[in-house]
N, C-alpha and C. Protein backbone atom coordinates (compact mmCIF):
# COMPACT_ATOMS: atom_id res chain seq x y z
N UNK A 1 0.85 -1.17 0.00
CA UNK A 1 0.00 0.00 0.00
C UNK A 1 0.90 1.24 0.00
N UNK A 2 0.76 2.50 -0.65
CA UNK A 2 1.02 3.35 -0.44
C UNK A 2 0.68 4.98 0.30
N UNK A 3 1.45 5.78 0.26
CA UNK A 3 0.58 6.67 1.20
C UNK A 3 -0.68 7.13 0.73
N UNK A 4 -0.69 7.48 -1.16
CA UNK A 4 -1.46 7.44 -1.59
C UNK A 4 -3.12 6.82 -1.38
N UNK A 5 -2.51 5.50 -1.05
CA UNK A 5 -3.82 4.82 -0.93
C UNK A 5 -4.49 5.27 0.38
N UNK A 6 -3.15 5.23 1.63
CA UNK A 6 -3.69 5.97 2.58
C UNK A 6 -4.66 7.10 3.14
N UNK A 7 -4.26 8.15 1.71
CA UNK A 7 -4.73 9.89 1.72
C UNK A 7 -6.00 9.04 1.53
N UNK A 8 -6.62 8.37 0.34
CA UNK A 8 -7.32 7.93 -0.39
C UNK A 8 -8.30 7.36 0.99
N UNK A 9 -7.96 6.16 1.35
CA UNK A 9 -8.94 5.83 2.29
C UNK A 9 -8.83 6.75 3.49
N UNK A 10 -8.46 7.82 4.12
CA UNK A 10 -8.97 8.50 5.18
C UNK A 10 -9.70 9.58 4.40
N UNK A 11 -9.64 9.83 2.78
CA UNK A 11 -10.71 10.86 2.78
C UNK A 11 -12.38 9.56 2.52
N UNK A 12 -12.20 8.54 1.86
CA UNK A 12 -13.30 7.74 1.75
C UNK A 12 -13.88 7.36 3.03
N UNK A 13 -12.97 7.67 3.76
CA UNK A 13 -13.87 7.00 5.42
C UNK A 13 -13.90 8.22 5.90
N UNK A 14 -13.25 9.06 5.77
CA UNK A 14 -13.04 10.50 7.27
C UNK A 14 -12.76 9.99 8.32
N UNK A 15 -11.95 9.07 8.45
CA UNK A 15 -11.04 8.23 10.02
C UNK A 15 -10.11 8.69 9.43
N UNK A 16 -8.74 8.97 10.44
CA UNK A 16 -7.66 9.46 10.56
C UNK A 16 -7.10 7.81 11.11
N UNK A 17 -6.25 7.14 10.20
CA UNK A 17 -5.33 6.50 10.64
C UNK A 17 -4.02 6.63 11.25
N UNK A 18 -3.62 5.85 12.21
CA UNK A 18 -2.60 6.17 13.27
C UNK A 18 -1.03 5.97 12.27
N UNK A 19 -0.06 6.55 12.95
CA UNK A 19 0.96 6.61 12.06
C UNK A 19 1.83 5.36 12.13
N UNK A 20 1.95 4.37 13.27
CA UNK A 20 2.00 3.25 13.11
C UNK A 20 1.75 1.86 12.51
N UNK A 21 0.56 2.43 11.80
CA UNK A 21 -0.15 1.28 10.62
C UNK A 21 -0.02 1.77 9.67
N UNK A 22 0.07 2.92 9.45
CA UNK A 22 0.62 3.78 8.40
C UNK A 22 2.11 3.21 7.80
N UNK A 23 2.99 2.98 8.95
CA UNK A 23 4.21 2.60 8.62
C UNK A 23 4.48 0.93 8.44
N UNK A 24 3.55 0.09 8.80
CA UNK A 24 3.28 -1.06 8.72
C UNK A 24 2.70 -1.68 7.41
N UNK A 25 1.96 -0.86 6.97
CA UNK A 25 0.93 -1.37 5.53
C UNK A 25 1.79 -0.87 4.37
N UNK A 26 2.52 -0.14 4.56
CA UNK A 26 3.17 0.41 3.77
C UNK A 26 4.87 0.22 3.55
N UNK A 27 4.94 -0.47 4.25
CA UNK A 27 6.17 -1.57 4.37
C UNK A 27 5.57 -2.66 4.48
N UNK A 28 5.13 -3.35 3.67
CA UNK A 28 4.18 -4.43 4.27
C UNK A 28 5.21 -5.69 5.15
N UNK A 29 4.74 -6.09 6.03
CA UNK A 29 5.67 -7.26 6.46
C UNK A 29 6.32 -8.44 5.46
N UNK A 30 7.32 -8.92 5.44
CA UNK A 30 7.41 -10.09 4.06
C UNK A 30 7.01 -11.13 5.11
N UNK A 31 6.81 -11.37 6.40
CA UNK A 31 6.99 -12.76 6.77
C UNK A 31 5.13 -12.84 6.94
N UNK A 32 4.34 -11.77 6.11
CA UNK A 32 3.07 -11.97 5.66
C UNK A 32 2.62 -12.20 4.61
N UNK A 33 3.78 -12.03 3.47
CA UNK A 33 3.31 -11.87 2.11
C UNK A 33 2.50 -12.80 1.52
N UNK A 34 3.35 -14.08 1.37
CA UNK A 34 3.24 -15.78 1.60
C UNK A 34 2.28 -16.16 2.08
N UNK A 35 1.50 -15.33 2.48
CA UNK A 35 0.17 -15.96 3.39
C UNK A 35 -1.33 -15.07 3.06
N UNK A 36 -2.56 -15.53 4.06
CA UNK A 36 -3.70 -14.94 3.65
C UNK A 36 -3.90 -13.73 4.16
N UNK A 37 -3.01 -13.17 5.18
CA UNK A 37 -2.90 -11.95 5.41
C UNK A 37 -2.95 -10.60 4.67
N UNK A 38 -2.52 -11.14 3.44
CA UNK A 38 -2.98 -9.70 3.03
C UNK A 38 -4.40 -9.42 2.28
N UNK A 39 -5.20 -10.77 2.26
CA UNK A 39 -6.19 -10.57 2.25
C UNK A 39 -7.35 -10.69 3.47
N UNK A 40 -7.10 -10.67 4.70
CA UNK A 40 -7.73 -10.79 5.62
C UNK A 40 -7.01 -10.31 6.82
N UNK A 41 -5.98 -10.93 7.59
CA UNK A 41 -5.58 -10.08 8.65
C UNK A 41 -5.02 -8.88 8.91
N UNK A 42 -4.23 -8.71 7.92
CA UNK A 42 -3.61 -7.43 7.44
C UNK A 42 -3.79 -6.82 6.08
N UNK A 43 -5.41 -5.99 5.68
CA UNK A 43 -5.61 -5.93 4.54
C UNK A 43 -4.55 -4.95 3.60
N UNK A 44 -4.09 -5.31 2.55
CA UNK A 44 -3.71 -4.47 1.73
C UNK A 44 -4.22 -4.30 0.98
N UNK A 45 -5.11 -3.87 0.40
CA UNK A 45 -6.52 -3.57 -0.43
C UNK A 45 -7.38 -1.93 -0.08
N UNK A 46 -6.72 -1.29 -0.31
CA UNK A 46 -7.58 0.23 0.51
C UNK A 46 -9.22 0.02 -0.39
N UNK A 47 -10.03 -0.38 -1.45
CA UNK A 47 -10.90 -0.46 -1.65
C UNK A 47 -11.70 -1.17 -0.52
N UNK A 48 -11.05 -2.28 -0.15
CA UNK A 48 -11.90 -3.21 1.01
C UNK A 48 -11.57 -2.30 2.63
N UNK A 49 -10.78 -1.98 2.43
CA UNK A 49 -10.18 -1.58 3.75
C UNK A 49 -11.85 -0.10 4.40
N UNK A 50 -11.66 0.55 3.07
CA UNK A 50 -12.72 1.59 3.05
C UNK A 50 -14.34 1.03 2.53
N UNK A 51 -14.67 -0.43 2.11
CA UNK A 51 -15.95 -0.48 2.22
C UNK A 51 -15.88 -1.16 3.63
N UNK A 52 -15.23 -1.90 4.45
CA UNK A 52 -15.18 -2.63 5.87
C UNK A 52 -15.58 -1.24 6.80
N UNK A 53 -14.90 -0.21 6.53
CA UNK A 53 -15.17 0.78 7.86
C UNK A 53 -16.34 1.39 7.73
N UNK A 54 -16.71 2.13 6.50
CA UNK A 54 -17.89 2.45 5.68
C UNK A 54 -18.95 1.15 6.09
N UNK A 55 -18.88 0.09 6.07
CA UNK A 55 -20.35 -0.45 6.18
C UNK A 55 -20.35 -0.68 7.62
N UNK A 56 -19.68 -0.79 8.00
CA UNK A 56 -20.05 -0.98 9.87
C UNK A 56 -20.59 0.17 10.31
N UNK A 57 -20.04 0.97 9.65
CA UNK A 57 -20.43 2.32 10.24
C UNK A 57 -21.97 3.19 9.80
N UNK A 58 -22.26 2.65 8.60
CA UNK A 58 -23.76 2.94 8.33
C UNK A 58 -24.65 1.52 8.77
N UNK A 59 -23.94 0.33 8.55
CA UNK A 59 -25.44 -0.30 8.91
C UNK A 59 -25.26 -1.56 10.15
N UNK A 60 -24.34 -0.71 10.81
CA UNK A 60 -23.96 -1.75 12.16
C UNK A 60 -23.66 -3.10 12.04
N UNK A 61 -23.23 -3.50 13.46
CA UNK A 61 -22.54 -4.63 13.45
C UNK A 61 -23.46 -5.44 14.58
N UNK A 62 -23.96 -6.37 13.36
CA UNK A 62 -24.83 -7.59 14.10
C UNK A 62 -25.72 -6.92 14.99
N UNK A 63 -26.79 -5.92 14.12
CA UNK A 63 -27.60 -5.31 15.22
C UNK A 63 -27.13 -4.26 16.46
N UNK A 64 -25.52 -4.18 16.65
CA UNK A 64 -25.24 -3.30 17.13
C UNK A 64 -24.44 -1.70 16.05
N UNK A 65 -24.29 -0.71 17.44
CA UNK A 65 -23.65 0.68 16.39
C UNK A 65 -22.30 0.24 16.64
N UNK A 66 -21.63 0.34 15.54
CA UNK A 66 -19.78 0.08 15.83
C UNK A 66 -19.55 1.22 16.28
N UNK A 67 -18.28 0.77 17.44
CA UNK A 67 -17.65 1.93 17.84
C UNK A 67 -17.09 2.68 17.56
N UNK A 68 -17.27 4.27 16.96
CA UNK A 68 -16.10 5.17 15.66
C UNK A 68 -14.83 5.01 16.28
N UNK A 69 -14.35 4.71 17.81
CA UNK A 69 -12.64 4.54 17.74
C UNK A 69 -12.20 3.20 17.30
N UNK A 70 -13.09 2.60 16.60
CA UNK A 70 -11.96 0.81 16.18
C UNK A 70 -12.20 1.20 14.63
N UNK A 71 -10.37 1.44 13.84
CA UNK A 71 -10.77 1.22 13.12
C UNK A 71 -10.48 -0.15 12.35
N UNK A 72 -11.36 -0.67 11.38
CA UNK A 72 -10.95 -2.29 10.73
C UNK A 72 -9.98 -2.46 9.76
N UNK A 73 -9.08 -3.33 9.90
CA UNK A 73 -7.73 -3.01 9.19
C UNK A 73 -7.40 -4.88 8.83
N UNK A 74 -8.38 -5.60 9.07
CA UNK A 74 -8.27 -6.91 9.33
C UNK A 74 -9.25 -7.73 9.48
N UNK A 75 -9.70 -8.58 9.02
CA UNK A 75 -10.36 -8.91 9.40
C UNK A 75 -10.75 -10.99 8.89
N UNK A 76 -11.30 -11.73 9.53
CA UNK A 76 -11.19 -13.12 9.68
C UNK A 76 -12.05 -14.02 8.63
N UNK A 77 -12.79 -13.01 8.28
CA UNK A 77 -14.01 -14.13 7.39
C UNK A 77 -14.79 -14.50 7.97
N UNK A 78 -14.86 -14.69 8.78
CA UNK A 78 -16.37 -14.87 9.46
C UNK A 78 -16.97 -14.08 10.93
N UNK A 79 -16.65 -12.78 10.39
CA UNK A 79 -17.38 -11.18 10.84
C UNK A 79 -16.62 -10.83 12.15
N UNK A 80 -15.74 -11.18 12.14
CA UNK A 80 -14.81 -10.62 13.34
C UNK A 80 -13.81 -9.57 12.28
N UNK A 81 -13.36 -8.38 13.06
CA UNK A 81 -12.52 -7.86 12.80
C UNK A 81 -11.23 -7.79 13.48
N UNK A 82 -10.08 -7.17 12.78
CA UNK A 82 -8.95 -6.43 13.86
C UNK A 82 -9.11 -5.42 13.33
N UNK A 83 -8.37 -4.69 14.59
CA UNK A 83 -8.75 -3.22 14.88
C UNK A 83 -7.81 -2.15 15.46
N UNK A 84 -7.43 -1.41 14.48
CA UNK A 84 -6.49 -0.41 15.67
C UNK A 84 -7.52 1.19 15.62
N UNK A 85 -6.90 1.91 16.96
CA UNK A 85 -7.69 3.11 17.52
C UNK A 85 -6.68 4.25 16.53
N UNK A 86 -7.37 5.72 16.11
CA UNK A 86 -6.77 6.50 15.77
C UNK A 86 -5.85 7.15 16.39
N UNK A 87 -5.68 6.55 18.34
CA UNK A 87 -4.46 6.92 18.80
C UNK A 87 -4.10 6.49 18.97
N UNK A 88 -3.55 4.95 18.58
CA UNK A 88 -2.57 4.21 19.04
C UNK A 88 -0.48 4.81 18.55
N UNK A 89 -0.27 5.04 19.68
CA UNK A 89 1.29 5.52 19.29
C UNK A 89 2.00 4.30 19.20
N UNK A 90 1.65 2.84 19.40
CA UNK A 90 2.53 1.48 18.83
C UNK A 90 1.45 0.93 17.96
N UNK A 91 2.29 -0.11 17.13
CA UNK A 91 0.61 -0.68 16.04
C UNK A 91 0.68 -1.88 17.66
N UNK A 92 -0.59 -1.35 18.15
CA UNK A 92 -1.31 -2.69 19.00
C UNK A 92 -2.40 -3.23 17.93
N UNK A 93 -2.91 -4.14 18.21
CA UNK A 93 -4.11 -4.82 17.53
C UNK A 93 -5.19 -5.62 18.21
N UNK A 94 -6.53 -4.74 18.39
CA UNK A 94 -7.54 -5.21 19.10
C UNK A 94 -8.58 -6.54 17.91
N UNK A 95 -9.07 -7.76 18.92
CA UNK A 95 -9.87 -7.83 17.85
C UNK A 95 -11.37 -8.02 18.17
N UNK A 96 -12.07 -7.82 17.37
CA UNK A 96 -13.32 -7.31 17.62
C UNK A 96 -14.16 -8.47 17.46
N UNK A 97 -15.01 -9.16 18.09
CA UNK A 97 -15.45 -11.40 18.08
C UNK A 97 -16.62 -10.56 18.09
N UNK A 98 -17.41 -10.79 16.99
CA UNK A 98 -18.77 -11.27 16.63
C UNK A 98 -20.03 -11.70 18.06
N UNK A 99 -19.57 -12.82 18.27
CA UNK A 99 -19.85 -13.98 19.30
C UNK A 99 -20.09 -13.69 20.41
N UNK A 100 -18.90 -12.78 20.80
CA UNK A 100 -18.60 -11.82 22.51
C UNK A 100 -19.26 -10.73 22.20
N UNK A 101 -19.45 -10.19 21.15
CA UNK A 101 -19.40 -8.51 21.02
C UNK A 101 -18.59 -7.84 21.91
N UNK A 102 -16.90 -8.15 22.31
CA UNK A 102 -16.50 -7.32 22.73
C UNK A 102 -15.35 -7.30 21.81
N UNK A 103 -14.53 -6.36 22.18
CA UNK A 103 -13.22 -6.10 21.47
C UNK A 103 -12.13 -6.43 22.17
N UNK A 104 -11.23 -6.93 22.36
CA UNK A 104 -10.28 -7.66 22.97
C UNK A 104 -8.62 -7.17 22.84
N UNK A 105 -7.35 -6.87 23.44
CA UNK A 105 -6.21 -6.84 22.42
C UNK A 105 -5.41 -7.89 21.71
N UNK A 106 -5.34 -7.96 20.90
CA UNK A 106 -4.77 -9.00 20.18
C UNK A 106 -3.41 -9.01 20.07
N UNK A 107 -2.85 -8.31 20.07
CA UNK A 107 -1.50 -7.89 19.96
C UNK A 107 -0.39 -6.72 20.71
N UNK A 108 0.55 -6.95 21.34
CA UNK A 108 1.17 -5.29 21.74
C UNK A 108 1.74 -4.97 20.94
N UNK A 109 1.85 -5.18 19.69
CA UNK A 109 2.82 -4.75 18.52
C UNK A 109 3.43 -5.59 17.42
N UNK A 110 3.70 -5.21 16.60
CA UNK A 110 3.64 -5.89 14.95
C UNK A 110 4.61 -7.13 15.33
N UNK A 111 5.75 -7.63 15.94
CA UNK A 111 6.05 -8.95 16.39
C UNK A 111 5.17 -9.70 16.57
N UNK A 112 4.35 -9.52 17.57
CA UNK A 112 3.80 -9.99 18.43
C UNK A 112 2.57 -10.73 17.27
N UNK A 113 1.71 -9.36 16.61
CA UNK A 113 0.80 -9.79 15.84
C UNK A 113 1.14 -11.05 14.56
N UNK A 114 2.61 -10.75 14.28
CA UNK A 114 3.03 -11.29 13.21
C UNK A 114 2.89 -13.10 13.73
N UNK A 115 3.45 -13.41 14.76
CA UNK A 115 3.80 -14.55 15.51
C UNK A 115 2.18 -15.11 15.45
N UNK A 116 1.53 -14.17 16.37
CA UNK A 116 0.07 -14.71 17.30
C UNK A 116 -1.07 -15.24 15.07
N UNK A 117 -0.31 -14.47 14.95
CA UNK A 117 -1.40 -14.38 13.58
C UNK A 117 -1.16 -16.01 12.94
N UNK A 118 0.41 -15.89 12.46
CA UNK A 118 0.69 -16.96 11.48
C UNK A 118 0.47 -18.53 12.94
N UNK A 119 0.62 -18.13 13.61
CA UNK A 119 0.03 -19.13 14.82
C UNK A 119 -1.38 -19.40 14.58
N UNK A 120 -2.45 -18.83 14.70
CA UNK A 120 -3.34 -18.67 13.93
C UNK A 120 -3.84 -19.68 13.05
N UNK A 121 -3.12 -19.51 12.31
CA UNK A 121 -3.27 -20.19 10.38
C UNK A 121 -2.88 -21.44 10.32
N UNK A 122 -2.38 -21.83 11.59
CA UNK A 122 -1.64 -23.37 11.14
C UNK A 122 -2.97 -24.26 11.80
């Protein structure tokens, strides 16, 4: 992704993304490339990235209003998201369970997520 795409999806959403995912998506990880991550846990796609925040945000989530500080940057396939806040000063990664309706942290930072994720997948 580029910053471009960046400018692009914070004017299609009007969320301000944090500068830590900023620097993450845009270096994308390689020890994600290889995998489904960049179509689901770590989207690189700013078209999907901006209809995911855009539709939660007009027609809720599972009967509930999504919360405007999570934004979706990730997400599982079967209606869970991940999520970082517009102030996060490290990329942490919350994720957001369907099931619970709560939001959870998933990660303290892009190691961490990288590990817990491809852990994940196996």
């Amino acid at each position: 992704m580029t910053l471009e795409d960046i400018k692009r999806i914070e004017k299609e959403t009007g969320l301000r993304f944090p500068n830590p995912y900023i620097d993450v998506v845009t270096n994308y990880p390689v020890e994600l490339l290889d995998t489904d991550a960049p179509d689901f846990g770590l989207l690189d796609d700013p078209d999907e990235i901006i209809e995911e925040n855009n539709d939660v945000r007009e027609n809720g989530y599972f009967g509930e209003k999504w919360p405007e500080r999570y934004l979706i940057i990730g997400k599982n396939g079967c209606g869970d998201y991940y999520v970082t806040t517009p102030d996060s000063e490290d990329f942490s990664i919350g994720f957001s369970d369907h099931e619970e309706m709560a939001c959870n942290l998933y990660a303290n930072n892009l190691k961490e997520f990288i590990a817990k994720y491809l852990s994940d997948q196996e």
